[in-house]
Protein backbone atom coordinates (compact mmCIF):
# COMPACT_ATOMS: atom_id res chain seq x y z
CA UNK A 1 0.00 0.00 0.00
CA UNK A 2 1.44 3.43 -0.96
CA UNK A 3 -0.97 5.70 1.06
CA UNK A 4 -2.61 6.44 -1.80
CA UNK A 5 -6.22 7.97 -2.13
CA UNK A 6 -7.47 5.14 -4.12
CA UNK A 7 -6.78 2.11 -1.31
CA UNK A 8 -7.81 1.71 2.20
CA UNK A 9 -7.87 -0.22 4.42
CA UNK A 10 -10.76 -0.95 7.45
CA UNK A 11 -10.06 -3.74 9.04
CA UNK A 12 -7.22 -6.43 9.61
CA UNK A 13 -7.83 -9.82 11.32
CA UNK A 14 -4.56 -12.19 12.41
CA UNK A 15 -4.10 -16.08 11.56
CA UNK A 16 -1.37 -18.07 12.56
CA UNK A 17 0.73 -17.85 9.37
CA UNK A 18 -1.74 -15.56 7.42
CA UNK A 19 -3.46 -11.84 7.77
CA UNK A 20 -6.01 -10.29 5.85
CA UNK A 21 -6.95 -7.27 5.36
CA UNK A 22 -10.61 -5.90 4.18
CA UNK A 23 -11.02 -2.40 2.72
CA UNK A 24 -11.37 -0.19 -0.52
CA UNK A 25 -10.10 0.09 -3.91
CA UNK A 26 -11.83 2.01 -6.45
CA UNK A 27 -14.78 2.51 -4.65
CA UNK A 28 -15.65 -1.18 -4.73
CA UNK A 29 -14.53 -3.12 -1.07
CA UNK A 30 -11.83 -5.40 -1.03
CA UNK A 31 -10.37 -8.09 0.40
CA UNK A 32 -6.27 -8.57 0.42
CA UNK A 33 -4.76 -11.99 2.18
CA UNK A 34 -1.10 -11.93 3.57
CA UNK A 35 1.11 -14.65 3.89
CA UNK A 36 3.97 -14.54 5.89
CA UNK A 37 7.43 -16.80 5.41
CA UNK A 38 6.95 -18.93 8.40
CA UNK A 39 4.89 -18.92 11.63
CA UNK A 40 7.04 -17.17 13.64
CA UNK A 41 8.28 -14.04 11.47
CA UNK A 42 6.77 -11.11 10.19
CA UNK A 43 8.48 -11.31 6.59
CA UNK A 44 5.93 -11.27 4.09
CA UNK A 45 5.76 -14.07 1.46
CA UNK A 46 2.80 -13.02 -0.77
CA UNK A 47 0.08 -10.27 -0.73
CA UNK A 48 -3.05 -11.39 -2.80
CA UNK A 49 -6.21 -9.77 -3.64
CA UNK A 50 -9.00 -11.86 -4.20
CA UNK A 51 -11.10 -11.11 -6.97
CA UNK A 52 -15.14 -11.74 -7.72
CA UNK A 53 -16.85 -12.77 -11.12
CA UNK A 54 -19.45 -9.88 -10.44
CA UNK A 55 -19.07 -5.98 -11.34
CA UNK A 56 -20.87 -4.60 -8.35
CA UNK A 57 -20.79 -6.65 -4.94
CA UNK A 58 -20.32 -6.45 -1.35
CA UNK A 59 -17.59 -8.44 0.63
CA UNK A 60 -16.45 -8.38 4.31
CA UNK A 61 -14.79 -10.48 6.92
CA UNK A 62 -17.59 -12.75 8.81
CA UNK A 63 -16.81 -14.36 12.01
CA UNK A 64 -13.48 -15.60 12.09
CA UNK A 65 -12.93 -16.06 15.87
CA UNK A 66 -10.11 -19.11 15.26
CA UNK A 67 -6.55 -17.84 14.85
CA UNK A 68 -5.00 -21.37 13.92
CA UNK A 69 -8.22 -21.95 11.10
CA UNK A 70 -6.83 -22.72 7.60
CA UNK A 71 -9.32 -20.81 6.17
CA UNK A 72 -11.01 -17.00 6.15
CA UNK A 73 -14.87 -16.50 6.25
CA UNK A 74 -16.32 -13.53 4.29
CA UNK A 75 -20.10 -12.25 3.95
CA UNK A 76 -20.58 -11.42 0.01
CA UNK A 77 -23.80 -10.52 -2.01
CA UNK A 78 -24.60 -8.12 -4.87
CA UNK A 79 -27.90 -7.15 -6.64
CA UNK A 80 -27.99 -10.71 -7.96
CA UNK A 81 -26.66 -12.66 -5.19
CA UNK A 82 -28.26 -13.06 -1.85
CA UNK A 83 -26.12 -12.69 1.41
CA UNK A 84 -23.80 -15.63 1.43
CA UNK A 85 -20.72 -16.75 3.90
CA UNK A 86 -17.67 -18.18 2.02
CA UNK A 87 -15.15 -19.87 3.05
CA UNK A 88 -11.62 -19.06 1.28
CA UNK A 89 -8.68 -21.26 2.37
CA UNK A 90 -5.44 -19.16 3.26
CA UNK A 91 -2.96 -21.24 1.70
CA UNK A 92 -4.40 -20.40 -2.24
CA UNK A 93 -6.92 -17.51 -1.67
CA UNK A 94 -7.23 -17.24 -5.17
CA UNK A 95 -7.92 -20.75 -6.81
């Protein structure tokens, strides 16, 4: 992140060997998952965005109360697609 105008971030929830981060980025919200080299530094090994299949939609973190989980729940819907939970697994957030 370079401070810009056009990112931000909101909120920021800790897993063992992964972060991730929910905010904005051009208007639409966003979620951004952070893995780190090992369990027990702070280097970072990747920084992903995830992306959706829809134009307009909302995304958030859900209820992710488990620090060791594998996995990251978010609450999504759009115009088209009813409130849903869904659970992304940390170790390929994007597959």
């Amino acid at each position: 992140f370079d401070g810009g105008y056009d990112r931000a971030i909101d909120g920021f929830t800790s897993f063992k060997s992964h972060s991730v981060a929910s905010g904005r980025e051009g208007g639409l919200p966003q979620i951004w998952v952070v893995s780190y080299g090992s369990d027990t530094t702070s280097d970072v090994a990747s920084f992903e965005q995830l992306t959706f299949e829809e134009d307009a939609y909302d995304v958030g973190l859900g209820g992710n109360s488990n620090h060791t989980a594998d996995h990251v729940v978010l609450q999504y819907d759009s115009l088209v697609t009813p409130l849903q939970s869904i659970k992304i697994p940390l170790d390929s957030p994007t597959d």
